[in-house]
C-alpha atoms as a PDB file:
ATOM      1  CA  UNK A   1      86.160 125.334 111.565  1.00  0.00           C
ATOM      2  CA  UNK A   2      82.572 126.440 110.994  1.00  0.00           C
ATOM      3  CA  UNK A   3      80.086 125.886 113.540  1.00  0.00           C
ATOM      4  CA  UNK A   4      77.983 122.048 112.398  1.00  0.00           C
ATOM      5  CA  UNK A   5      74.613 122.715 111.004  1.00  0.00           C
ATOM      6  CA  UNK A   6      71.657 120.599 113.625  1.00  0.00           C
ATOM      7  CA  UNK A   7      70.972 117.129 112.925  1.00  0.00           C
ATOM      8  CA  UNK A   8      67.334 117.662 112.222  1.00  0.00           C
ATOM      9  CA  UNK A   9      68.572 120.131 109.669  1.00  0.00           C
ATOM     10  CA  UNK A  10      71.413 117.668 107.622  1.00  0.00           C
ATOM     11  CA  UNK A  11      67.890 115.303 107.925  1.00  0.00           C
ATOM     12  CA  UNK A  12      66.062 117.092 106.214  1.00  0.00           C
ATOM     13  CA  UNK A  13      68.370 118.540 103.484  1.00  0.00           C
ATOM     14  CA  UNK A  14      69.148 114.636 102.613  1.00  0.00           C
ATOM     15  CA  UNK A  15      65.770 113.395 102.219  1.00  0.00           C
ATOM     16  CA  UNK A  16      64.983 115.863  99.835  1.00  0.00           C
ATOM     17  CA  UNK A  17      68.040 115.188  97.825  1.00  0.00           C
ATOM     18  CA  UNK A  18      67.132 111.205  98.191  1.00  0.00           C
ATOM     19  CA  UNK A  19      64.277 112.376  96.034  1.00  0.00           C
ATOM     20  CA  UNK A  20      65.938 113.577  93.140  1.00  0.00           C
ATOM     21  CA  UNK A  21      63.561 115.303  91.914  1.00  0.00           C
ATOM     22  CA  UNK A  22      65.633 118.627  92.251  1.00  0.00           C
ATOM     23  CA  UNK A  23      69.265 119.240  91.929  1.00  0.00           C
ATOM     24  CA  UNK A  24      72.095 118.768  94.446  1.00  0.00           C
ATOM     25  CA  UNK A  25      73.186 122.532  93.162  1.00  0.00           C
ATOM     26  CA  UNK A  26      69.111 123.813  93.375  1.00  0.00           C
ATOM     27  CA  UNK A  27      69.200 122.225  96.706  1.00  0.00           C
ATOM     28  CA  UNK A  28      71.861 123.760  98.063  1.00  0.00           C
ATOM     29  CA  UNK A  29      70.843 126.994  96.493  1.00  0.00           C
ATOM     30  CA  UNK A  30      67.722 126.855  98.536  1.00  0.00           C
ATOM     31  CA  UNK A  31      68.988 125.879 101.963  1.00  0.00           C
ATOM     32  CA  UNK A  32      71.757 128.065 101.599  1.00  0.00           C
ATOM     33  CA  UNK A  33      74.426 125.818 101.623  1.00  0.00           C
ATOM     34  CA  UNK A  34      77.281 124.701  99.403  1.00  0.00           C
ATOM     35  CA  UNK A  35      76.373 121.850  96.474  1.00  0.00           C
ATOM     36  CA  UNK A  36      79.632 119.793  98.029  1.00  0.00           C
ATOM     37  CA  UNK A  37      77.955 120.341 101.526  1.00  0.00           C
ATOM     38  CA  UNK A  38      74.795 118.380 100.169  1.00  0.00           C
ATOM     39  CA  UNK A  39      76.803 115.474  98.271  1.00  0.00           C
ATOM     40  CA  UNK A  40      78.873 114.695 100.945  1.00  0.00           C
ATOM     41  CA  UNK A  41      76.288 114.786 103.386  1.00  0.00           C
ATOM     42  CA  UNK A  42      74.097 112.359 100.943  1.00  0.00           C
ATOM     43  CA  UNK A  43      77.056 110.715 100.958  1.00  0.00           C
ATOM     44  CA  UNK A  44      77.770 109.899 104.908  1.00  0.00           C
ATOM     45  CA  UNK A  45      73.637 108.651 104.949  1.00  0.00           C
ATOM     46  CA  UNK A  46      73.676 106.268 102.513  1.00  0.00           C
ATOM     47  CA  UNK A  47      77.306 104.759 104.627  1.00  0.00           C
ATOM     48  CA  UNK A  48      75.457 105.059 107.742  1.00  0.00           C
ATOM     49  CA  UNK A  49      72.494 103.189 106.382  1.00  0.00           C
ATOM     50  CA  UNK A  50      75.223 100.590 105.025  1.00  0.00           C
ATOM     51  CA  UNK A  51      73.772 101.755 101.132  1.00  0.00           C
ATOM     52  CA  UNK A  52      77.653 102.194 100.260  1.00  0.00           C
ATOM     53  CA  UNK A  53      80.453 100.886 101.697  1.00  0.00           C
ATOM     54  CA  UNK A  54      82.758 102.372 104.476  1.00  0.00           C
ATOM     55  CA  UNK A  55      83.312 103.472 107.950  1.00  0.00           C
ATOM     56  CA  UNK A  56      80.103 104.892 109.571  1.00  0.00           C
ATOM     57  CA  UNK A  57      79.923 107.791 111.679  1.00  0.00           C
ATOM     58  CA  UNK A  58      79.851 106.252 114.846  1.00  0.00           C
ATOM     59  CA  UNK A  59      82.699 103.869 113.861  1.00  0.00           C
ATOM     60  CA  UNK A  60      84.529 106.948 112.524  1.00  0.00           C
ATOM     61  CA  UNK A  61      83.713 108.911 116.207  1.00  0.00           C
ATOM     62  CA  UNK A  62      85.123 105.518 117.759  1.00  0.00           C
ATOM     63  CA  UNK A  63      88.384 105.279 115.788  1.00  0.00           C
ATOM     64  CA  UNK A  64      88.918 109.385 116.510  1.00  0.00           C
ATOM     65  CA  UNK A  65      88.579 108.393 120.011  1.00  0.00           C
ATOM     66  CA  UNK A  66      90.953 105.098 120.258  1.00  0.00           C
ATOM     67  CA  UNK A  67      93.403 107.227 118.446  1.00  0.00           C
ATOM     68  CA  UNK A  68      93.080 110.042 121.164  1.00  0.00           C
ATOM     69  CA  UNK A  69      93.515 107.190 123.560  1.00  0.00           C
ATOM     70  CA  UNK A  70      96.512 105.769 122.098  1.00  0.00           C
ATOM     71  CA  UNK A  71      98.455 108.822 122.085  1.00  0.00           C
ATOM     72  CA  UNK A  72      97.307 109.568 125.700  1.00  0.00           C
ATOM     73  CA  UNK A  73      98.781 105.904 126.657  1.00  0.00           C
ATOM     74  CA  UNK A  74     102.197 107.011 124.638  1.00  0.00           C
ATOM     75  CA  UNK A  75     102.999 109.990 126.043  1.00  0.00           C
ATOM     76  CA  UNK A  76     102.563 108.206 129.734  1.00  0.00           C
ATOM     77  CA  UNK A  77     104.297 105.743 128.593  1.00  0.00           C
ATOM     78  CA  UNK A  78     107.193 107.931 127.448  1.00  0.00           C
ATOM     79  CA  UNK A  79     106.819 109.822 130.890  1.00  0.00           C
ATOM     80  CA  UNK A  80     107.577 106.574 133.007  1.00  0.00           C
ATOM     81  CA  UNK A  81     110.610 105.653 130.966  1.00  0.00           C
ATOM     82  CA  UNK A  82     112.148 108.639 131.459  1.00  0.00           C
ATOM     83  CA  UNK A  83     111.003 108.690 134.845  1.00  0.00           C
ATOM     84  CA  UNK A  84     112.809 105.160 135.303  1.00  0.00           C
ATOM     85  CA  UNK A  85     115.623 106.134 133.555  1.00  0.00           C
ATOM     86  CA  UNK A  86     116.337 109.086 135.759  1.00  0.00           C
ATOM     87  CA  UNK A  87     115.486 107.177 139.011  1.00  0.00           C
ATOM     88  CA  UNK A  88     118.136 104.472 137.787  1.00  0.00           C
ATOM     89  CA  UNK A  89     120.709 106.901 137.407  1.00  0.00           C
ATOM     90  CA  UNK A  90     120.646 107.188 141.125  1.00  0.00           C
ATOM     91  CA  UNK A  91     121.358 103.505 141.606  1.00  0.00           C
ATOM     92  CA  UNK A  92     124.457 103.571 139.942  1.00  0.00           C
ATOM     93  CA  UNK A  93     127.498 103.084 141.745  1.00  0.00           C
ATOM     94  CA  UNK A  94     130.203 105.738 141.374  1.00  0.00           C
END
C-alpha cells in the first residue's frame, strides 16, 4: 500500500481542482500524481462537506473500527464456548 500523501497536501490539490479552471489530468500532471488520485480525492471532499451523498470519512474510519470490534467480540466469544464446552466435558458422568 503506498505511503498517504499529508493532509495539507490532498488540501491543496482539491481546491485547485474545485476551480476548474485547469484539468483533473493537467492537475495531476503538475503535482505529480495520478488523474484518478485527484477525482477521487475531489470526490471524498465534496462527501465530507455533505456536497454528494454518502458515508464520510470519519463515519467510514468509525464503521472500519466497529467492524474490527465485532470480530474481536467473535473470536472471544468463540474462545469461551469452546472453553465451556471443554470444561463441561469434565462434568459428565462416566
Amino acid at each position: 500500500m503506498p505511503k498517504p500523501f499529508p493532509k495539507e497536501f490532498r488540501d491543496d490539490v482539491v481546491a485547485i481542482a474545485r476551480l476548474r479552471e485547469v484539468s483533473f489530468a493537467q492537475i495531476a500532471k503538475d503535482f505529480g500524481i495520478s488523474e484518478t488520485t485527484v477525482q477521487n480525492w475531489v470526490h471524498r471532499a465534496e462527501i465530507d462537506e455533505g456536497l454528494k451523498p454518502g458515508l464520510s470519512s470519519s463515519e467510514h474510519a468509525e464503521n472500519r473500527e466497529l467492524r474490527k470490534r465485532v470480530r474481536l467480540l467473535e473470536q472471544e466469544n468463540e474462545v469461551l464456548r469452546r472453553a465451556a464446552a471443554y470444561l463441561s466435558q469434565g462434568s459428565l458422568p462416566k
